[in-house]
Protein backbone atom coordinates (compact mmCIF):
# COMPACT_ATOMS: atom_id res chain seq x y z
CA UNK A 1 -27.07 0.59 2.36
CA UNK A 2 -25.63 -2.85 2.76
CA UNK A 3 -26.06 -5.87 0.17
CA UNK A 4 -24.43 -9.26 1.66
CA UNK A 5 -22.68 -12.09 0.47
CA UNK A 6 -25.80 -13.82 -0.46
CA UNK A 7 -27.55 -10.73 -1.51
CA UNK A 8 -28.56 -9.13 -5.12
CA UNK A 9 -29.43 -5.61 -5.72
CA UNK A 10 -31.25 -4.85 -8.99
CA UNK A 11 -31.41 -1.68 -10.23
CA UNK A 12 -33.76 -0.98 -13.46
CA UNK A 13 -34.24 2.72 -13.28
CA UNK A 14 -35.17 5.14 -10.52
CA UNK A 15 -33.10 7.85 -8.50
CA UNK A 16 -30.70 5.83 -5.50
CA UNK A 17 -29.46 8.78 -3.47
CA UNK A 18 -26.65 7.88 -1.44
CA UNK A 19 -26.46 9.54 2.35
CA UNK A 20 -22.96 8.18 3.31
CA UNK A 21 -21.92 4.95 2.11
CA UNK A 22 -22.83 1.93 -0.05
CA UNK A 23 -21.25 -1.65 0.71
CA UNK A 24 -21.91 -4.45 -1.38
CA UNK A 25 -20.63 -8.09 -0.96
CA UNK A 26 -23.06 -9.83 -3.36
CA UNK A 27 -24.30 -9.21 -6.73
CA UNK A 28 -25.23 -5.61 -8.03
CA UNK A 29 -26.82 -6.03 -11.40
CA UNK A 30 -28.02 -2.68 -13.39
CA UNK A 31 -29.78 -5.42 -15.74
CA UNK A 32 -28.31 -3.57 -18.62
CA UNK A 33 -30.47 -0.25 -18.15
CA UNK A 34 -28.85 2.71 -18.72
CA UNK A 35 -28.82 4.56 -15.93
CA UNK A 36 -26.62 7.92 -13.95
CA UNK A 37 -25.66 8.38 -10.32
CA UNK A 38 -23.83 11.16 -9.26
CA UNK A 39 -23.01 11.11 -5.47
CA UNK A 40 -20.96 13.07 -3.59
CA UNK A 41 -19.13 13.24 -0.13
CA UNK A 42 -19.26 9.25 0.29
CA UNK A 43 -18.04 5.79 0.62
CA UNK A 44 -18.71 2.93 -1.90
CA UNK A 45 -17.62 -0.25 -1.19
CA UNK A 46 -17.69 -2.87 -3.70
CA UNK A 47 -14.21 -4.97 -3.34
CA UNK A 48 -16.74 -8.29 -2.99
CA UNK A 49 -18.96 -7.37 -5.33
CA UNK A 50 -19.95 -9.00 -8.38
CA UNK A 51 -21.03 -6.27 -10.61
CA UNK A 52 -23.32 -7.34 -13.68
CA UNK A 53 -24.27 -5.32 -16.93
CA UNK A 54 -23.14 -2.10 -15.95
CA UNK A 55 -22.30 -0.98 -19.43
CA UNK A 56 -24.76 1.62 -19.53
CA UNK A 57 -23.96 3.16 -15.99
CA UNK A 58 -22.51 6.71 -15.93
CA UNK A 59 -21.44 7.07 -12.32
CA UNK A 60 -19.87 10.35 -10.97
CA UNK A 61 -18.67 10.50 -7.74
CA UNK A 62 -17.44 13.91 -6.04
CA UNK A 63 -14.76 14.96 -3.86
CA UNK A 64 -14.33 13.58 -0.18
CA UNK A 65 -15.16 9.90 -1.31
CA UNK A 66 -13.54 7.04 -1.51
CA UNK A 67 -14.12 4.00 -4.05
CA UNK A 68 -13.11 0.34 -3.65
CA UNK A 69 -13.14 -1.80 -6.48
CA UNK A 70 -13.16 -5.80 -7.11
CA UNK A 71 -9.50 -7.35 -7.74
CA UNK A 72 -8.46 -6.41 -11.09
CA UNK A 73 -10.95 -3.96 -11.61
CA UNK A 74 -10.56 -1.31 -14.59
CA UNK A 75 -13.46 1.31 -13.78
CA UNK A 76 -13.64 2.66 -17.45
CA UNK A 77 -14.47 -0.70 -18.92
CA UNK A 78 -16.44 -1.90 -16.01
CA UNK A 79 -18.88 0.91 -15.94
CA UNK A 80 -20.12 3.19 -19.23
CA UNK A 81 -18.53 6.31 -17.79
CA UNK A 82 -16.98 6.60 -14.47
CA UNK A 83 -15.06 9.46 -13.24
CA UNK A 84 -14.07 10.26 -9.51
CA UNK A 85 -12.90 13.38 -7.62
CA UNK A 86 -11.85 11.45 -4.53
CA UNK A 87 -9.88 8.22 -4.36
CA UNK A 88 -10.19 5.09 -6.33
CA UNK A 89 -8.48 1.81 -4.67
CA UNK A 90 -8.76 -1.35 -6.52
CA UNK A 91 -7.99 -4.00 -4.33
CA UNK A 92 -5.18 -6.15 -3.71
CA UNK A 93 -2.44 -3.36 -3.21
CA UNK A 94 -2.50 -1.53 0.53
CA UNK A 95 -5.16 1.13 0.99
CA UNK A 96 -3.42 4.64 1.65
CA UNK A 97 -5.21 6.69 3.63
CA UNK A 98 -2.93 10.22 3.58
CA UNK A 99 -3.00 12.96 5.86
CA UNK A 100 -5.45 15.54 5.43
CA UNK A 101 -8.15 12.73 3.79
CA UNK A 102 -11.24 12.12 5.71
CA UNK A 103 -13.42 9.08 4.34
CA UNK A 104 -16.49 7.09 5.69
CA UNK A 105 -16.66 3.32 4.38
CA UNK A 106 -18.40 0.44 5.74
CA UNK A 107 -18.58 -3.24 5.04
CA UNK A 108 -14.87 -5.20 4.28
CA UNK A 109 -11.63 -4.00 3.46
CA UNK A 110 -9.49 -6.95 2.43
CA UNK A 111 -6.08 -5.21 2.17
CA UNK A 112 -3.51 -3.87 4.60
CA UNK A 113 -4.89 -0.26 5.67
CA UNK A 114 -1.94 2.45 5.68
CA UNK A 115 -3.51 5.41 7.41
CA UNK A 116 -2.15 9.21 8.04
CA UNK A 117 -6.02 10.49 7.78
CA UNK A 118 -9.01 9.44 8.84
CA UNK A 119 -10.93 6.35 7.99
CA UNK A 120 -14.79 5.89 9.65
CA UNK A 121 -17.24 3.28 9.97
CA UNK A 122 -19.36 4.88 12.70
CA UNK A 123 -22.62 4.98 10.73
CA UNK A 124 -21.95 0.71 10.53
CA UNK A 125 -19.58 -1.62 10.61
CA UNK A 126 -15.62 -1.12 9.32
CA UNK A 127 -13.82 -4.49 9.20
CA UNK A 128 -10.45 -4.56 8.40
CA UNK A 129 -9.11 -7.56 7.40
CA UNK A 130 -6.20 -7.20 6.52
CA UNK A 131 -4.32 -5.58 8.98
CA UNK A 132 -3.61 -1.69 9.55
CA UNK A 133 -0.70 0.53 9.52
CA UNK A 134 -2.16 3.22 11.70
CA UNK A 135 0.62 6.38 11.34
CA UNK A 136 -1.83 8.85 12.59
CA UNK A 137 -5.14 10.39 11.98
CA UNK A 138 -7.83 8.12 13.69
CA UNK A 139 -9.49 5.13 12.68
CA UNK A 140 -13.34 4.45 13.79
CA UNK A 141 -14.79 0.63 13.24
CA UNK A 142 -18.09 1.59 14.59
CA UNK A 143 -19.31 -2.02 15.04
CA UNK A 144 -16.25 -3.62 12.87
CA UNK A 145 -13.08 -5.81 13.65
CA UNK A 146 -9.62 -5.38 13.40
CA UNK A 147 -7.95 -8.64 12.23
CA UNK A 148 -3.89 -8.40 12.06
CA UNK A 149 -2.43 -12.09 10.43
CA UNK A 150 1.31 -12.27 9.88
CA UNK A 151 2.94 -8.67 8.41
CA UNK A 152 3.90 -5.24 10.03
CA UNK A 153 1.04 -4.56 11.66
CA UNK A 154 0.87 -1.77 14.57
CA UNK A 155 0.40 1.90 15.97
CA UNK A 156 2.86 4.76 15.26
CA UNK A 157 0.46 7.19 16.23
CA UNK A 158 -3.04 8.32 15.99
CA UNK A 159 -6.76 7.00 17.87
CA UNK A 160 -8.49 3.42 16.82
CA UNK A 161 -11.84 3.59 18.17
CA UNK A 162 -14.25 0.79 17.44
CA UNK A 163 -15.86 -2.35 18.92
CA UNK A 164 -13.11 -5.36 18.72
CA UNK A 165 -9.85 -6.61 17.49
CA UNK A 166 -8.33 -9.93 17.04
CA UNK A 167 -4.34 -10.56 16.66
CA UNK A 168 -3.94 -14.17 15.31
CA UNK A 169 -6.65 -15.14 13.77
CA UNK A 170 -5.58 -17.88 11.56
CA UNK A 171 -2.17 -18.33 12.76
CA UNK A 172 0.51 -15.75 14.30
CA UNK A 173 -0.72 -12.40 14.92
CA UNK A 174 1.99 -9.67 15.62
CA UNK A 175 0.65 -6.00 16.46
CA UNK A 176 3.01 -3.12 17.36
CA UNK A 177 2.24 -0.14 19.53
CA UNK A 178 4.33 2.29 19.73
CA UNK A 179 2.31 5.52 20.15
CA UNK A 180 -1.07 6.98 20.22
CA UNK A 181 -3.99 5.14 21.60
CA UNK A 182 -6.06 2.16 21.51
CA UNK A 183 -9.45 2.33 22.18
CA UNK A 184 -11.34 -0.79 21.07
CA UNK A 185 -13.64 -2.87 23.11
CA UNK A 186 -12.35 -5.86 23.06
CA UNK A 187 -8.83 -7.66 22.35
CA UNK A 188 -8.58 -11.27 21.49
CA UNK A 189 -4.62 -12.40 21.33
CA UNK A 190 -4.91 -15.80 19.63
CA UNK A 191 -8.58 -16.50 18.74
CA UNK A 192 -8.36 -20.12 18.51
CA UNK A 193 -5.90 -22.89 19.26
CA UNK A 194 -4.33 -23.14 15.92
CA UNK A 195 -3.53 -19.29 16.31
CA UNK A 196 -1.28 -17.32 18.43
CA UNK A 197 -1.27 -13.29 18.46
CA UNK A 198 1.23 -11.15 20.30
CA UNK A 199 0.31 -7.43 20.90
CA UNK A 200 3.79 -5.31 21.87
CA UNK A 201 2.88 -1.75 23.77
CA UNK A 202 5.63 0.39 23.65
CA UNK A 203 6.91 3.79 24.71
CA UNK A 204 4.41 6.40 24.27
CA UNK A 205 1.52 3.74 23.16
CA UNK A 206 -1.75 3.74 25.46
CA UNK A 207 -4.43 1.55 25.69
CA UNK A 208 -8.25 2.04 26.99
CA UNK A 209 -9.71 -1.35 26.39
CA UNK A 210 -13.07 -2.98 28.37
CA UNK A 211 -11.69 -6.73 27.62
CA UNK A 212 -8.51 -8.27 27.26
């Protein structure tokens, strides 16, 4: 399920079973109901969302899952009762994704991705935004971007698979590549013509792209 920028979910009552992952970039309201959702095994994306009257909400969420949380974000005093057996990330730190973790998340992840696991979008779309780290394990956009602005951005090791990638989006765009491989669709270097984007392939790096 996918709520965008300019949409509102309201939820009164009812059972919302969760397959794989939740992504939410507009308003979720829970109306001030009081309400329980216990999901396990899943991804729940709410680092845009604007989440109203959720002081009644007891939300569980199992192991295997991964949580992202508006800027700022203090789970305990945002929700009623919230406890997690997976990972909690509240953004504007980098997202470490350690080896041995497996996640699926769609929708937007606004902060620098550090991955040793594995990170999927292949039910959707995975947009990262701000840049990846990838140190192994594999990384699947299904339909999603990579965008890498500025920073230490690059491959050490491990598989991107996905749809496209843009280095320079908004101005210079340096991406390293140093091992494993590359398998995205398409590769912009420099998207527009106030942007320039550089991508380095190195030593053991390899590449299996449709467009460049």
């Amino acid at each position: 399920m996918e709520v965008g920028p300019s949409g509102r979910c309201e939820i009164r009552g009812g059972t919302l079973l969760l397959g794989r992952s939740l992504a939410v970039a507009g308003e979720l309201d829970f109306c001030g109901e009081s309400v329980a959702f216990s999901w396990d095994d899943c991804g729940v994306n709410l680092a845009e969302a604007e989440i109203l009257n959720a002081s009644g909400v007891s939300l569980t969420i199992g192991p295997n899952s991964l949580v992202l949380l508006p800027p700022g974000a203090e789970p305990e005093s945002l929700f009623g009762s919230y406890s997690c057996a997976g990972t909690t990330h509240v953004t504007g730190t980098p997202l470490v994704v350690p080896q041995g973790a497996s996640y699926q998340l769609t929708g937007r992840i606004l902060d620098l991705v550090e991955c040793s696991g594995e990170l999927s979008g292949d039910h959707g779309s995975l947009d990262l935004l701000g840049g990846l780290r990838l140190l192994g394990g594999t990384i699947r956009l299904g339909d999603g971007t990579l965008v890498a602005n500025g920073g230490a951005y690059g491959m050490e090791g491990g598989y991107l698979y996905g749809e496209t990638m843009v280095v320079g989006r908004d101005g210079e765009g340096v991406f390293t590549h140093t091992a494993g491989t590359n398998s995205l669709k398409y590769v912009t270097l420099g998207e527009t013509a106030r942007s320039s984007g550089t991508y380095r392939l190195l030593g053991g790096g390899h590449m299996r792209i449709r467009h460049l």
